[in-house]
C-alpha atoms as a PDB file:
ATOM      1  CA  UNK A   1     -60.321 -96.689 182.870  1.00  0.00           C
ATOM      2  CA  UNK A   2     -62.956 -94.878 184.534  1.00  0.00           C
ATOM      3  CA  UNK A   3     -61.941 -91.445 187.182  1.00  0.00           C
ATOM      4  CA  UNK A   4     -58.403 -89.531 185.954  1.00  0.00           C
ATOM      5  CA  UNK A   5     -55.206 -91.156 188.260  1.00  0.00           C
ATOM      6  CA  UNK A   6     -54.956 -88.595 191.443  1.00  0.00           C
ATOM      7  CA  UNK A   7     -51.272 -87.723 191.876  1.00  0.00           C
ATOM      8  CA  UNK A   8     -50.009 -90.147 194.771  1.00  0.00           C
ATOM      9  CA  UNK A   9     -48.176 -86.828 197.016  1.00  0.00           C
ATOM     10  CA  UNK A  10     -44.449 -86.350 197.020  1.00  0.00           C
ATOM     11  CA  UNK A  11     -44.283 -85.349 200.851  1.00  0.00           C
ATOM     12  CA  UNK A  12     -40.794 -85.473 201.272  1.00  0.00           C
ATOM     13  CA  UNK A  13     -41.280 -87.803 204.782  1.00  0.00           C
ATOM     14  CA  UNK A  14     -40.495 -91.435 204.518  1.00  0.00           C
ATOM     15  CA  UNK A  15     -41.750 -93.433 201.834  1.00  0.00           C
ATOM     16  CA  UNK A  16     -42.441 -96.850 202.505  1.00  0.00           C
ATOM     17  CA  UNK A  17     -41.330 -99.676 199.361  1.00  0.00           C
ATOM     18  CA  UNK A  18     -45.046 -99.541 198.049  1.00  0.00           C
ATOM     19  CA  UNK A  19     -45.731 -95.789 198.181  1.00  0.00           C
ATOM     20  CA  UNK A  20     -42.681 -95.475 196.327  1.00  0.00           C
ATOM     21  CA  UNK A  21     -43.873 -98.080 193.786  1.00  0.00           C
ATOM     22  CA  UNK A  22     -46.976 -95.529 193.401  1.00  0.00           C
ATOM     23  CA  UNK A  23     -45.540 -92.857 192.890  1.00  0.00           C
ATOM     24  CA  UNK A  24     -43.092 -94.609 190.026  1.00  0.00           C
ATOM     25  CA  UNK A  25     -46.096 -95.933 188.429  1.00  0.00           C
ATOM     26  CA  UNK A  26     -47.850 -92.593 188.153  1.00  0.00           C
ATOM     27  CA  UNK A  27     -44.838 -90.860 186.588  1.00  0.00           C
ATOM     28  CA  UNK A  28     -43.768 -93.419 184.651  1.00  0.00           C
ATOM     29  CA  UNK A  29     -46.786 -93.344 182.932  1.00  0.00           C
ATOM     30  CA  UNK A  30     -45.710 -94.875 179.729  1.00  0.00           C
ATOM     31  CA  UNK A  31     -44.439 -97.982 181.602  1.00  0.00           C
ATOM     32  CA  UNK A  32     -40.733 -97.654 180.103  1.00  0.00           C
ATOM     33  CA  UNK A  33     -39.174 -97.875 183.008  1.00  0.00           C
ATOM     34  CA  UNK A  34     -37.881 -94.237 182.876  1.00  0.00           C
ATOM     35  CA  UNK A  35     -38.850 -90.834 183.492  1.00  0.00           C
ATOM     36  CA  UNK A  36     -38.678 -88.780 180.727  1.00  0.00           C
ATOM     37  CA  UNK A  37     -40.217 -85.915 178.499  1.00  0.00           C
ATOM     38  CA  UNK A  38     -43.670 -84.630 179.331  1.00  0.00           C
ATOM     39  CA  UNK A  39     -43.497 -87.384 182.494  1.00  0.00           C
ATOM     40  CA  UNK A  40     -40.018 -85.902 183.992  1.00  0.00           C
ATOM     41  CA  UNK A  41     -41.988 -81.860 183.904  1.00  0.00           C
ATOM     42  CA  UNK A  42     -45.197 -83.217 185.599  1.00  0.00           C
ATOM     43  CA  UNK A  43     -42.626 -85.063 188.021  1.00  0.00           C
ATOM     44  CA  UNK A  44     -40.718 -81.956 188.481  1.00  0.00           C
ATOM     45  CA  UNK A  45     -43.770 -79.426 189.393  1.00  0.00           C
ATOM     46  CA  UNK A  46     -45.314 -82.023 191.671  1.00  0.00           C
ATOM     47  CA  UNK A  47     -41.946 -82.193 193.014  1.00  0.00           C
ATOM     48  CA  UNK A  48     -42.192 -78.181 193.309  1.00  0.00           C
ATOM     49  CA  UNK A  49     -45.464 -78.156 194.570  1.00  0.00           C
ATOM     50  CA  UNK A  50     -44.731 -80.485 197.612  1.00  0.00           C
ATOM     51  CA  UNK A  51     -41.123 -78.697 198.493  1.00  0.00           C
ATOM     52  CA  UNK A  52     -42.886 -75.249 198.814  1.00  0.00           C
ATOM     53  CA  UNK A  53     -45.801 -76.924 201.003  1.00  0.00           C
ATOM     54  CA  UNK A  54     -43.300 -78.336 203.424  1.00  0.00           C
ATOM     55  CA  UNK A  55     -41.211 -75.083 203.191  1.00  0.00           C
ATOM     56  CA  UNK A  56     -38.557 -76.166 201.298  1.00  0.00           C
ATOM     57  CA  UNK A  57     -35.992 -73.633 199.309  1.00  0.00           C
ATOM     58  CA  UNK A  58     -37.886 -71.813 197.145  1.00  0.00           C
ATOM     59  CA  UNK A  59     -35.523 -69.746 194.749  1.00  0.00           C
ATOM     60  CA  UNK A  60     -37.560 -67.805 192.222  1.00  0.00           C
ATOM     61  CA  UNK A  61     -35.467 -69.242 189.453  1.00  0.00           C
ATOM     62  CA  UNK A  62     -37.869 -70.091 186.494  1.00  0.00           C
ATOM     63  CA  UNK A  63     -38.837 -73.882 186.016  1.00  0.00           C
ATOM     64  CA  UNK A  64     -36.410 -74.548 183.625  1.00  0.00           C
ATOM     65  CA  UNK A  65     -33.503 -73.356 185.434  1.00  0.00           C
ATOM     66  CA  UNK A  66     -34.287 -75.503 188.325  1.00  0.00           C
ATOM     67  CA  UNK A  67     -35.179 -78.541 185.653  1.00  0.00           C
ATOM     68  CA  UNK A  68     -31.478 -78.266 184.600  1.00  0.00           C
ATOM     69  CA  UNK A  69     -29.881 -78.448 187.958  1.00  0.00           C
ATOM     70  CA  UNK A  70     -31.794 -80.781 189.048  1.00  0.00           C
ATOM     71  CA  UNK A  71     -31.218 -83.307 186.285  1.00  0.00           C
ATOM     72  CA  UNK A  72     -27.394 -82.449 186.769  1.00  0.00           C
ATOM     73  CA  UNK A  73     -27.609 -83.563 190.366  1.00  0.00           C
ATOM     74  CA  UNK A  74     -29.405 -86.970 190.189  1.00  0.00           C
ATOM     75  CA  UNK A  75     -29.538 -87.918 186.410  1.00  0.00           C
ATOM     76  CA  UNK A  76     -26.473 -89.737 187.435  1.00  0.00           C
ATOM     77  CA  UNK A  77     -25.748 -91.391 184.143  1.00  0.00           C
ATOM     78  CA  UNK A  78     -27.088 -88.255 182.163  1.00  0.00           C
ATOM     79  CA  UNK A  79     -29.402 -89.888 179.778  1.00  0.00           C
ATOM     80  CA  UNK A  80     -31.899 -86.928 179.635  1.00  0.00           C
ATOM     81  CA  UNK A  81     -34.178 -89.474 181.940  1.00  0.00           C
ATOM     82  CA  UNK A  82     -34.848 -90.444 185.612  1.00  0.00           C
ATOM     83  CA  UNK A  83     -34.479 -94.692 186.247  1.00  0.00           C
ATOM     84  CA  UNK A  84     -35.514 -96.212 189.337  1.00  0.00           C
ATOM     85  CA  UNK A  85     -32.130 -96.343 191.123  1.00  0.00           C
ATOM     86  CA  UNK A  86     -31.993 -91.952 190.411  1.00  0.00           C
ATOM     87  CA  UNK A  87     -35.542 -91.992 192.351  1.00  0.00           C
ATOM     88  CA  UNK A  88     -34.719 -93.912 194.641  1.00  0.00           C
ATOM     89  CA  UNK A  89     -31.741 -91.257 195.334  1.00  0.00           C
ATOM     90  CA  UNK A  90     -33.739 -88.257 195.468  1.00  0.00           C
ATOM     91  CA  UNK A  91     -36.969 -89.457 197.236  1.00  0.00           C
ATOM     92  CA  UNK A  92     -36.763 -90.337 200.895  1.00  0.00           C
ATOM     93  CA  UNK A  93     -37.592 -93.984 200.509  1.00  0.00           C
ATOM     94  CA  UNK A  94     -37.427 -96.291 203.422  1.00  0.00           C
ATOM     95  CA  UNK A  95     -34.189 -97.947 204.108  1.00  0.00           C
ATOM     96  CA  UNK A  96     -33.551 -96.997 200.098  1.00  0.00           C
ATOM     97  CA  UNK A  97     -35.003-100.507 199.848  1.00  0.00           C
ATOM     98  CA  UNK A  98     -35.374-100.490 196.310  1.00  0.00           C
ATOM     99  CA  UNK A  99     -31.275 -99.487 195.801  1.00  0.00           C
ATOM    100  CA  UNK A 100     -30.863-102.609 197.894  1.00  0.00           C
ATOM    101  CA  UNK A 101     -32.509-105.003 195.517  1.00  0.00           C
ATOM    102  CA  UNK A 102     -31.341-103.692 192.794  1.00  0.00           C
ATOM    103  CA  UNK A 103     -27.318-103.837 193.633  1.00  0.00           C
ATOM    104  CA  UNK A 104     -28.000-107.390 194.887  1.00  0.00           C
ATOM    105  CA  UNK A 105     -28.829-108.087 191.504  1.00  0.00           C
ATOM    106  CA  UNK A 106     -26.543-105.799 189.527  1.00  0.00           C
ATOM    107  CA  UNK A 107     -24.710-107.472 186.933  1.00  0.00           C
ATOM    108  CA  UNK A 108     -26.378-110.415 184.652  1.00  0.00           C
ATOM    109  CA  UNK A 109     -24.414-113.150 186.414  1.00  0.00           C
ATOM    110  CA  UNK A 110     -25.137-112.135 189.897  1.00  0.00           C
ATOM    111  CA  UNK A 111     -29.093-111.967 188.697  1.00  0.00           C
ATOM    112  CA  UNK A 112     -28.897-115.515 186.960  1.00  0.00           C
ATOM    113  CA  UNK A 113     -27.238-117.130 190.132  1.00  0.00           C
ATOM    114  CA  UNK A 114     -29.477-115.216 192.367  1.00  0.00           C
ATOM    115  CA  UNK A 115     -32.568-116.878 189.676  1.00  0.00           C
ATOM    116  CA  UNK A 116     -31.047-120.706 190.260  1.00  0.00           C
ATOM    117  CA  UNK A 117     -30.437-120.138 194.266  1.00  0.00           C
ATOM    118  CA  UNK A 118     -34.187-118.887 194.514  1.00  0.00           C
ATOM    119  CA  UNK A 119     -36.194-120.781 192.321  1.00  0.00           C
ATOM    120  CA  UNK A 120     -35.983-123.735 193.840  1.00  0.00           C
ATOM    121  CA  UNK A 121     -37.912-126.022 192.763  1.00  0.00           C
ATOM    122  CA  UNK A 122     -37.109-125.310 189.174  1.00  0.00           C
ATOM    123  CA  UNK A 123     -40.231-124.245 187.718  1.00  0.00           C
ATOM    124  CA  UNK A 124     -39.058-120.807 185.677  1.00  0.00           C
ATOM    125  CA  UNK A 125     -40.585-119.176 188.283  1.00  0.00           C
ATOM    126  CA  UNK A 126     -40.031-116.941 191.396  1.00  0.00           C
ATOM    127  CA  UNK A 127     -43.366-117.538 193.339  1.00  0.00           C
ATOM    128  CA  UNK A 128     -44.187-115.240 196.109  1.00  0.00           C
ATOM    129  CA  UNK A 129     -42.796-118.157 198.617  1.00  0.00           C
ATOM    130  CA  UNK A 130     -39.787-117.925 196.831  1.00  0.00           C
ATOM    131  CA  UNK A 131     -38.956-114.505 196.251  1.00  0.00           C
ATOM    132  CA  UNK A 132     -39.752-113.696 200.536  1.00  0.00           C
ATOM    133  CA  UNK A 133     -36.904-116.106 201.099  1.00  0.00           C
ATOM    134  CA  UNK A 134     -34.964-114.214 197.782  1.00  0.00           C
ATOM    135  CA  UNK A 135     -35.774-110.975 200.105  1.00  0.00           C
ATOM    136  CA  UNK A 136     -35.294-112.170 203.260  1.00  0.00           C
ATOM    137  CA  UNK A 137     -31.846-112.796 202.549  1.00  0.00           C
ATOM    138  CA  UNK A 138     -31.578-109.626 200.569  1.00  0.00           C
ATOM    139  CA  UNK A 139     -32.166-107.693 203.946  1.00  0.00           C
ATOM    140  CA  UNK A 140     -30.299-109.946 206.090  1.00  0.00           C
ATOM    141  CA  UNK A 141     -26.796-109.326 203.462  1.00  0.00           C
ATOM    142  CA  UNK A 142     -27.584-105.584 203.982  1.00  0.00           C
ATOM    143  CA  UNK A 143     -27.371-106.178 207.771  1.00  0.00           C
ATOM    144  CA  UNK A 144     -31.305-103.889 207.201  1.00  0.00           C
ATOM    145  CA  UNK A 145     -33.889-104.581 210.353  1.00  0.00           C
ATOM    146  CA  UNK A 146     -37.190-106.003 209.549  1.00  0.00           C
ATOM    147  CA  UNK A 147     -40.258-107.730 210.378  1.00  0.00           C
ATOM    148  CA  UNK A 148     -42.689-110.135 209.243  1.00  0.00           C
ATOM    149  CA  UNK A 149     -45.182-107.665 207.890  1.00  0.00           C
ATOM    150  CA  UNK A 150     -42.418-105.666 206.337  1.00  0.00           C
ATOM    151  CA  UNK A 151     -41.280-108.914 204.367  1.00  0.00           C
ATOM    152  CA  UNK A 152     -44.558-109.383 203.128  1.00  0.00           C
ATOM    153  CA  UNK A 153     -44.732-106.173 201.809  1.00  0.00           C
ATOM    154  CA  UNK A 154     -41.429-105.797 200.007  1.00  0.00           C
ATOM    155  CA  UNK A 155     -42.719-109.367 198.383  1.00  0.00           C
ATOM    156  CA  UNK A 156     -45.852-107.897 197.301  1.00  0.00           C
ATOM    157  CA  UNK A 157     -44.126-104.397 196.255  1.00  0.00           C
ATOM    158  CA  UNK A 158     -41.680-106.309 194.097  1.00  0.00           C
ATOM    159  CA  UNK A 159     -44.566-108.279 192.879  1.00  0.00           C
ATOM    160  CA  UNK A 160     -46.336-105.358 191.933  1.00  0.00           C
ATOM    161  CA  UNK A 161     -43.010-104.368 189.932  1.00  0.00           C
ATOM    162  CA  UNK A 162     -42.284-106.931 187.913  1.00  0.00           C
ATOM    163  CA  UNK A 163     -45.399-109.187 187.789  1.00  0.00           C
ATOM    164  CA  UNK A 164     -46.630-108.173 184.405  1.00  0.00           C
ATOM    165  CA  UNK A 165     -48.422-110.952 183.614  1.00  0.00           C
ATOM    166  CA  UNK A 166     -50.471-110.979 187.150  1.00  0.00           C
ATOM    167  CA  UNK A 167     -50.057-114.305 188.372  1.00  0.00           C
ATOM    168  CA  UNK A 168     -48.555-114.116 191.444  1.00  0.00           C
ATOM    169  CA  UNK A 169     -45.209-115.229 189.858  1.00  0.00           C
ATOM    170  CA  UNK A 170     -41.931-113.723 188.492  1.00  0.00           C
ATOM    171  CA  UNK A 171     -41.089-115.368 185.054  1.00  0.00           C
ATOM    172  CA  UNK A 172     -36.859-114.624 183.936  1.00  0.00           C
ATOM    173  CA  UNK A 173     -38.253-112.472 181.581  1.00  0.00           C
ATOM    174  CA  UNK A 174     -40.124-110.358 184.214  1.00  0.00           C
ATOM    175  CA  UNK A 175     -37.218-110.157 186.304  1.00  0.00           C
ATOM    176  CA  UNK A 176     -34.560-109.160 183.479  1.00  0.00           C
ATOM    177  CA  UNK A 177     -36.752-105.916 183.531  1.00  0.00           C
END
């Protein structure tokens, strides 16, 4: 593994797709898909940390306290954990890109006809090709703005998400994640 993971910063500007991807994956440092326990306090101080550097509210409430209203505020389906979607809610995340993707494919019917539409040449696979076209329409039925390079970068973001296996392609049972 080599040098300890540095602590991607929660500056409460902008993130872009990937950024936010980064700071998931260093949180959700089991790989569970949640944010929970031990991950959801080091989430929480870094959270701290970067609010008091860009001067925001700073109550002297102790940790805990705060820990509690903040999990009644965005643990929206109060499972004790932080998912994705409740991220994607509290950090500032571009066009809340992520929320976007994931309501396209909400329900297990909408995600199985979304599968057949975009992989079209019925391999079992979503390959990159496939899932920019998947995205491009994604952004277009969200009336959302964007560019070539912006495409390619929610492609490789999402790629980066759900591409376990590393090769290049989205299997169903990467995508049911």
């Amino acid at each position: 593994m080599g040098s300890p993971r540095q602590a991607p910063h929660l500056h409460l500007a902008e993130l872009t797709a990937s950024q936010f991807l980064d700071v998931w994956k260093h949180f959700d440092a089991d790989g569970n898909g949640y944010i929970e326990g031990k991950e959801l306090e080091n989430f929480f101080q870094e959270l701290e940390s970067a609010r008091k550097g860009a001067g925001v509210d700073s109550k002297n409430d102790n940790l805990g306290d705060k820990m509690k209203e903040f999990m009644r505020k965005y643990d929206k389906n109060a499972d004790g954990k932080i998912e994705m979607a409740e991220l994607a809610q509290i950090l500032p995340t571009e066009e809340n890109f992520l929320l976007c993707f994931r309501q396209h494919v909400g329900s297990s019917s909408e995600f199985m006809e979304a599968w057949r539409r975009y992989d079209t040449d019925r391999s079992g696979y979503i390959e990159a090709n496939e899932l920019k076209g998947f995205l491009s329409d994604l952004l277009k039925k969200a009336n959302r703005p964007y560019d070539e390079p912006k495409l390619q970068e929610y492609t490789q973001t999402i790629l980066r998400m759900f591409d376990m296996n590393g090769d290049g392609k989205l299997g169903l049972s990467e995508m049911s994640r």
